[in-house]
PDB file of N, CA and C in Angstrom:
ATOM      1  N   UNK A   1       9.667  34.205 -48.599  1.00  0.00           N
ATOM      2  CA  UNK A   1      10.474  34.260 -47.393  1.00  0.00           C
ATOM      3  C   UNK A   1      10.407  32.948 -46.621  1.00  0.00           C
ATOM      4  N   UNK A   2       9.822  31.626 -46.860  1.00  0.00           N
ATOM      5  CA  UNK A   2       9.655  30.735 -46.894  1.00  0.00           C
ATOM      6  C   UNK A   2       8.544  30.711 -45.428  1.00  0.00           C
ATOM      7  N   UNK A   3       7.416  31.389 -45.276  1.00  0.00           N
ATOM      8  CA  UNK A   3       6.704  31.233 -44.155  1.00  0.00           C
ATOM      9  C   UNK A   3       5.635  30.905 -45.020  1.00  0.00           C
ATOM     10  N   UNK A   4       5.267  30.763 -45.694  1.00  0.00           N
ATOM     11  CA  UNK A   4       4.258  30.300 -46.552  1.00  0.00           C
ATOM     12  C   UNK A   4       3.413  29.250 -45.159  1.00  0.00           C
ATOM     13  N   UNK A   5       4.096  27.869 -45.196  1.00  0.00           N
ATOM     14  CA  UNK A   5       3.738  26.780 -45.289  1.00  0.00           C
ATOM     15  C   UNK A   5       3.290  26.815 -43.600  1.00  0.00           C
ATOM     16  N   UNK A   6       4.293  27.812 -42.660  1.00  0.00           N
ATOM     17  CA  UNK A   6       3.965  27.984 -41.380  1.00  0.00           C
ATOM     18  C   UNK A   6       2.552  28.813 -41.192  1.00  0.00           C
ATOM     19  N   UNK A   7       2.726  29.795 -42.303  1.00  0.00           N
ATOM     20  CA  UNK A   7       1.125  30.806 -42.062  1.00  0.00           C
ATOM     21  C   UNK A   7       0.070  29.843 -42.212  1.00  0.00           C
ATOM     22  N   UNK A   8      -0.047  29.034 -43.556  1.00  0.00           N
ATOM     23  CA  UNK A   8      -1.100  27.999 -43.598  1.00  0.00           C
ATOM     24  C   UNK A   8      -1.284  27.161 -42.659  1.00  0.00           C
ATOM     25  N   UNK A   9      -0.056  26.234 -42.251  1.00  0.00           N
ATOM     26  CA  UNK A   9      -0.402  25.736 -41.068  1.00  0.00           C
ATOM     27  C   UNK A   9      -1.105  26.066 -39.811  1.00  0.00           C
ATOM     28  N   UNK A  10      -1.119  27.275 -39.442  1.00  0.00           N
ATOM     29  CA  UNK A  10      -1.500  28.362 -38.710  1.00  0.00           C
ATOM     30  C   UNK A  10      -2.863  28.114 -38.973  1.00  0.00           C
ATOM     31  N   UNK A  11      -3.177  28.906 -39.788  1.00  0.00           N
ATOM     32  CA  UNK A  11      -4.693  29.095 -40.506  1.00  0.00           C
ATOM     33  C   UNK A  11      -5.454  27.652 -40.637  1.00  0.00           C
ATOM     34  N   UNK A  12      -5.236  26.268 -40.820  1.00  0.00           N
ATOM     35  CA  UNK A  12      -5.893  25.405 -40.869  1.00  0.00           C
ATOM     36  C   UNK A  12      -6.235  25.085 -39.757  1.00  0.00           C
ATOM     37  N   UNK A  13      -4.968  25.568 -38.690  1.00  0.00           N
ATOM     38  CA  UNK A  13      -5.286  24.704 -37.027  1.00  0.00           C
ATOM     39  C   UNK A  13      -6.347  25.342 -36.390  1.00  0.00           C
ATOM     40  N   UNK A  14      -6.098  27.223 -36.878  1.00  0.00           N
ATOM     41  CA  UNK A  14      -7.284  28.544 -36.278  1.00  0.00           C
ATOM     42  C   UNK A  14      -8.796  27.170 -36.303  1.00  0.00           C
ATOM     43  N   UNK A  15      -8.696  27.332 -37.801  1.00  0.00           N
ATOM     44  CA  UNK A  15     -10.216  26.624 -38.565  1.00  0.00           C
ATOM     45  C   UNK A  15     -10.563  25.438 -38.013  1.00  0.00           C
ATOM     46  N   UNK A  16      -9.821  24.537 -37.476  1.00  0.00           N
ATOM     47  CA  UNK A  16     -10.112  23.268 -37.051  1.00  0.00           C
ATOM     48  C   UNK A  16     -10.715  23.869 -35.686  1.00  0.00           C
ATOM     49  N   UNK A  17     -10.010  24.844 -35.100  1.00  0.00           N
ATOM     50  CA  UNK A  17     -10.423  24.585 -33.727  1.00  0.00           C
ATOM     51  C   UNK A  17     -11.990  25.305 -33.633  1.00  0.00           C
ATOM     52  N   UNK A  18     -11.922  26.650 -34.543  1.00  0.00           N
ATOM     53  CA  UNK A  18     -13.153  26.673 -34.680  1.00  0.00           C
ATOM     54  C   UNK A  18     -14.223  26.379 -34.814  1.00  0.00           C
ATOM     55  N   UNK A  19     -13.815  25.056 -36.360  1.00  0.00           N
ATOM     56  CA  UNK A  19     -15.110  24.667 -36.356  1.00  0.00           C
ATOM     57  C   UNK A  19     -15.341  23.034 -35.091  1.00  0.00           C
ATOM     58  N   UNK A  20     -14.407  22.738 -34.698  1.00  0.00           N
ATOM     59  CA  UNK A  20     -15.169  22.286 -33.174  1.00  0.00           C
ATOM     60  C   UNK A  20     -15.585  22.682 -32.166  1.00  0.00           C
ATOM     61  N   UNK A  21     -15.498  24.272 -31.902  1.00  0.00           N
ATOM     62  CA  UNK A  21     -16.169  25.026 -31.010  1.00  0.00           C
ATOM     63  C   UNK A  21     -17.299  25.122 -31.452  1.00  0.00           C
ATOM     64  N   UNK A  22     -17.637  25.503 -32.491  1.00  0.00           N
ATOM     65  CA  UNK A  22     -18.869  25.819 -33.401  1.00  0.00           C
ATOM     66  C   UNK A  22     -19.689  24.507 -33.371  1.00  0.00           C
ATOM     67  N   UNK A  23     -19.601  23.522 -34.059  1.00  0.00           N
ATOM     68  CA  UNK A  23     -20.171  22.212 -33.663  1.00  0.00           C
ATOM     69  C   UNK A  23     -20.634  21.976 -32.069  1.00  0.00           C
ATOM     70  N   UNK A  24     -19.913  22.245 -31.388  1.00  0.00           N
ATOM     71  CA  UNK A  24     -20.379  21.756 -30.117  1.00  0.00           C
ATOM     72  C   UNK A  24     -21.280  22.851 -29.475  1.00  0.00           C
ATOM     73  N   UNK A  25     -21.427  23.957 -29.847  1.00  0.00           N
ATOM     74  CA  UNK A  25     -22.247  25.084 -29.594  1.00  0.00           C
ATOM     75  C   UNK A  25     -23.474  24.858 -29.816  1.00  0.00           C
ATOM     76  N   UNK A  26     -23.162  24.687 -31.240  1.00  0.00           N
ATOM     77  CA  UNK A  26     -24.707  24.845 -32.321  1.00  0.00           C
ATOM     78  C   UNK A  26     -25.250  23.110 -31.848  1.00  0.00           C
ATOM     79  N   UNK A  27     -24.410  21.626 -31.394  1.00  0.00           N
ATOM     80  CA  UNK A  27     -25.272  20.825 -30.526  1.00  0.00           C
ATOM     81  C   UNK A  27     -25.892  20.794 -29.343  1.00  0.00           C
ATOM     82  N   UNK A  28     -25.076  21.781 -28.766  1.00  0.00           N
ATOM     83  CA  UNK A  28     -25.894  22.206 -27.699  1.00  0.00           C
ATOM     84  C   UNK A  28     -26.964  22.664 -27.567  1.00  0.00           C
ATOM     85  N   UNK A  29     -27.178  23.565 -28.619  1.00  0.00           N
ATOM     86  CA  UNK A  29     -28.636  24.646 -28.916  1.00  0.00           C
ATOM     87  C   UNK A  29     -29.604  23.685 -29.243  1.00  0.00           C
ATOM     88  N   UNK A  30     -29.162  22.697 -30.065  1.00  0.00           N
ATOM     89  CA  UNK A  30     -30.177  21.974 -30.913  1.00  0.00           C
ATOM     90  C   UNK A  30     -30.047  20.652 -29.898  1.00  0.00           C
ATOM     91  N   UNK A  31     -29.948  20.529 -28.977  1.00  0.00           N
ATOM     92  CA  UNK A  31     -30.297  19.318 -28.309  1.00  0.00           C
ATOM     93  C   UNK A  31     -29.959  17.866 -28.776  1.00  0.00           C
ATOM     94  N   UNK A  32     -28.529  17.935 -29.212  1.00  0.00           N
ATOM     95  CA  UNK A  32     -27.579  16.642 -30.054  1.00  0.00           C
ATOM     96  C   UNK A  32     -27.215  16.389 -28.762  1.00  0.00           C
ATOM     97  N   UNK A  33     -27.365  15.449 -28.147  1.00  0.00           N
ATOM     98  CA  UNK A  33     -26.763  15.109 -26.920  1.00  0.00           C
ATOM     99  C   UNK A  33     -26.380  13.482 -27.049  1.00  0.00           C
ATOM    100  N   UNK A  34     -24.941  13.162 -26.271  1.00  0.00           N
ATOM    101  CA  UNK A  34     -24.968  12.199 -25.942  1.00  0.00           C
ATOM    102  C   UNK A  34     -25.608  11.128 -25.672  1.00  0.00           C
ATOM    103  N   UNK A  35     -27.320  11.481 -24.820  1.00  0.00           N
ATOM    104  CA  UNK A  35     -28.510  10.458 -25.150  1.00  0.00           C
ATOM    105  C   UNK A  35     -28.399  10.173 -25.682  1.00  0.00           C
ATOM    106  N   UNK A  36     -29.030  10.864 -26.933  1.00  0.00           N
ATOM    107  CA  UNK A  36     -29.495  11.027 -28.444  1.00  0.00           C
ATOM    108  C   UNK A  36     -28.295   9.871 -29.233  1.00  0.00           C
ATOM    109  N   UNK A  37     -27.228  10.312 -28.888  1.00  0.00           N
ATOM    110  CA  UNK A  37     -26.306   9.166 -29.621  1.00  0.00           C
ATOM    111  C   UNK A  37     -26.016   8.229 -29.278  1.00  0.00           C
ATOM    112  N   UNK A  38     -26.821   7.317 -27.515  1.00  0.00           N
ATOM    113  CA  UNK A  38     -26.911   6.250 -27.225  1.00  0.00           C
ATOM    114  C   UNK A  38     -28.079   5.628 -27.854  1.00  0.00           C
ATOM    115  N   UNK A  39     -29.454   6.051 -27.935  1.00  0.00           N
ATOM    116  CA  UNK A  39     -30.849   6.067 -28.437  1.00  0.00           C
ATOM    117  C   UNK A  39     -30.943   5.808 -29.894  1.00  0.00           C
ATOM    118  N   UNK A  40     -30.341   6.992 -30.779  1.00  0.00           N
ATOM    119  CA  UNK A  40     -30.531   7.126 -32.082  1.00  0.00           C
ATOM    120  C   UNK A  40     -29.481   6.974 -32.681  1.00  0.00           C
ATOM    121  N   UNK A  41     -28.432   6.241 -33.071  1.00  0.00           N
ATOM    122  CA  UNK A  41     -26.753   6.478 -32.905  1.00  0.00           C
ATOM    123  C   UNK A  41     -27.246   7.026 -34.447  1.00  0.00           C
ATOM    124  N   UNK A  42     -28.142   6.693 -35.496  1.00  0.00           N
ATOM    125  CA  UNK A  42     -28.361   6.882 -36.834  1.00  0.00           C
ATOM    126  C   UNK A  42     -28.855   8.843 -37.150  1.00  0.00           C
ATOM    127  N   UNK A  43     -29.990   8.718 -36.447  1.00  0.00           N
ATOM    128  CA  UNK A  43     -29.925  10.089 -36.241  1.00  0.00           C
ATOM    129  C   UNK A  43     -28.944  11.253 -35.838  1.00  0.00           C
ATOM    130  N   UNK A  44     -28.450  10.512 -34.525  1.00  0.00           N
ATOM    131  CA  UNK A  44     -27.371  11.878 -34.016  1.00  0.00           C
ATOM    132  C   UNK A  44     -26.296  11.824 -35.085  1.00  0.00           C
ATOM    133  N   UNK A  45     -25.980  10.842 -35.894  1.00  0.00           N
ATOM    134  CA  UNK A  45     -25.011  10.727 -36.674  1.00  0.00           C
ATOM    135  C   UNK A  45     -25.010  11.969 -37.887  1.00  0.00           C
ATOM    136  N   UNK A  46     -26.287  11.921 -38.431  1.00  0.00           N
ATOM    137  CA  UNK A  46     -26.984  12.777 -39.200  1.00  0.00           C
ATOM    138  C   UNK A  46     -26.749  13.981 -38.734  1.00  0.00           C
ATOM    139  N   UNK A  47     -27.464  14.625 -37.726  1.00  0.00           N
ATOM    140  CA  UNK A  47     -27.317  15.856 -37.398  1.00  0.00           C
ATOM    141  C   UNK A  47     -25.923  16.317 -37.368  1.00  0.00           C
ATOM    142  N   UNK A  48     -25.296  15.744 -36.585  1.00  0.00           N
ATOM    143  CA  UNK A  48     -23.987  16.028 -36.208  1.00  0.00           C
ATOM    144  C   UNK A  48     -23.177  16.571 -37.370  1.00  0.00           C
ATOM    145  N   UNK A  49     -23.311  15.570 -38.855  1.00  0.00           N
ATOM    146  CA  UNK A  49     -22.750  15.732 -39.900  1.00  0.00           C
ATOM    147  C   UNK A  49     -23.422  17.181 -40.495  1.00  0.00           C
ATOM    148  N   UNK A  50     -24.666  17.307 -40.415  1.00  0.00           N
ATOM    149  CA  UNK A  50     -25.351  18.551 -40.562  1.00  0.00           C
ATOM    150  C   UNK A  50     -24.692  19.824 -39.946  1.00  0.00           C
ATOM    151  N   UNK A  51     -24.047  19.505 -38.808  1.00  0.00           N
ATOM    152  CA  UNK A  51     -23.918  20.500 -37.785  1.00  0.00           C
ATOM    153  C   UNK A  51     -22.390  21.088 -38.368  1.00  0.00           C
ATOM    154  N   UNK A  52     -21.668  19.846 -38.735  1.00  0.00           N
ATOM    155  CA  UNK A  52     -19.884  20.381 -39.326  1.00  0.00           C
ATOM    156  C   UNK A  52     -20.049  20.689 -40.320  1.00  0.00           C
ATOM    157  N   UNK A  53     -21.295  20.408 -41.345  1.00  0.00           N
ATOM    158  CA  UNK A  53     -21.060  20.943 -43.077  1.00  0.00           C
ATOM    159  C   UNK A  53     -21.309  22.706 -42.494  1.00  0.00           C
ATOM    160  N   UNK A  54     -22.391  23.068 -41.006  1.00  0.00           N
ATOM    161  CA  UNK A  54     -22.688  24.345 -41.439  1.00  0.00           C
ATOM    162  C   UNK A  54     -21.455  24.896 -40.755  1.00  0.00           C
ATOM    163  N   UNK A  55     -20.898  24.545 -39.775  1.00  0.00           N
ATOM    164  CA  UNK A  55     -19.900  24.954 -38.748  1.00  0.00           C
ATOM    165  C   UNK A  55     -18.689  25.389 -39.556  1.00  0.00           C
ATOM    166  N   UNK A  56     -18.742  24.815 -40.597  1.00  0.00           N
ATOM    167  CA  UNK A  56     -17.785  24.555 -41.815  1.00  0.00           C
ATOM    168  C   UNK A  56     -17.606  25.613 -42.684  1.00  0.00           C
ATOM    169  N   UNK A  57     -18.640  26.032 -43.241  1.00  0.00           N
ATOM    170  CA  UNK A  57     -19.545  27.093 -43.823  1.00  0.00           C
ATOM    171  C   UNK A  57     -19.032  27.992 -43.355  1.00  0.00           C
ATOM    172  N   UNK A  58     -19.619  28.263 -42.013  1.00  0.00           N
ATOM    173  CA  UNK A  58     -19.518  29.404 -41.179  1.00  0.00           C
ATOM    174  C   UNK A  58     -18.155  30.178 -40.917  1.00  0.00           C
ATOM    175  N   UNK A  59     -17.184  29.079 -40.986  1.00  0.00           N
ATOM    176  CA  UNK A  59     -15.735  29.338 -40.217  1.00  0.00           C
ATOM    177  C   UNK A  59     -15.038  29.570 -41.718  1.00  0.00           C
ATOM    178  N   UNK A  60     -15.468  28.799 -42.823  1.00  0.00           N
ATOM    179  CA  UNK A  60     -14.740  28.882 -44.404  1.00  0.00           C
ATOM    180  C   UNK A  60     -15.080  30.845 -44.522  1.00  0.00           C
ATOM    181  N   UNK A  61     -16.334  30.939 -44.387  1.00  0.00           N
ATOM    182  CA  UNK A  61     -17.437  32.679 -44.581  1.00  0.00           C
ATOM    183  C   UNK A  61     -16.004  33.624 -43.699  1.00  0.00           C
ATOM    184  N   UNK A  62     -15.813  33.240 -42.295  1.00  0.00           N
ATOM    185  CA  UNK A  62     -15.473  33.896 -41.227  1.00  0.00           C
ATOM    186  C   UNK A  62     -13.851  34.502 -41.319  1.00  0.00           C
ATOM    187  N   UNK A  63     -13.018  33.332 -41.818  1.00  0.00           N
ATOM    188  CA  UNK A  63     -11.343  33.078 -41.626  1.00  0.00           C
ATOM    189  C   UNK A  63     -11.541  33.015 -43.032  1.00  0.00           C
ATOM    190  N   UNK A  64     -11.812  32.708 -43.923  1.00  0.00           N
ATOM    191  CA  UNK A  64     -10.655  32.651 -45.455  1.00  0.00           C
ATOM    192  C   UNK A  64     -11.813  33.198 -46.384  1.00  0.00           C
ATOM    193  N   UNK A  65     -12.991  33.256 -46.948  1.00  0.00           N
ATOM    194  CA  UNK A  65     -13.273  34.425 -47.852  1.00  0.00           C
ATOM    195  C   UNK A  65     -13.212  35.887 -47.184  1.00  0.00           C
ATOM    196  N   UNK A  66     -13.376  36.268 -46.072  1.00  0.00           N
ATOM    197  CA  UNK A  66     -13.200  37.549 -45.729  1.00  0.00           C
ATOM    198  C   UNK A  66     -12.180  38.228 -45.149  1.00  0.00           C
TER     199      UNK A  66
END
């Protein structure tokens, strides 16, 4: 019926926004702060990337296998 491409579109934007809510949550908890990325720019870099592979995870688990 040609909505294909609108539903997906849909569904990628849901996921994006999620997983930047999620990221900024789960830095909050864990104390990724702005300091931290004046101080350690190498570290916070790290975590951060840590933080979107799980945020990632979480939202892939949440919106599209279930």
């Amino acid at each position: 019926s040609g909505k294909l491409t609108e539903h997906l579109t849909e569904i990628e934007q849901t996921a994006q926004r999620m997983v930047e809510q999620t990221v900024a949550q789960m830095a909050q908890t864990e104390g990724v702060t702005e300091e931290l990325k004046a101080t350690d720019p190498l570290r916070w870099t790290g975590l951060m990337n840590n933080l979107k592979h799980s945020a990632e995870e979480l939202v892939m688990n949440d919106l599209i296998y279930s």
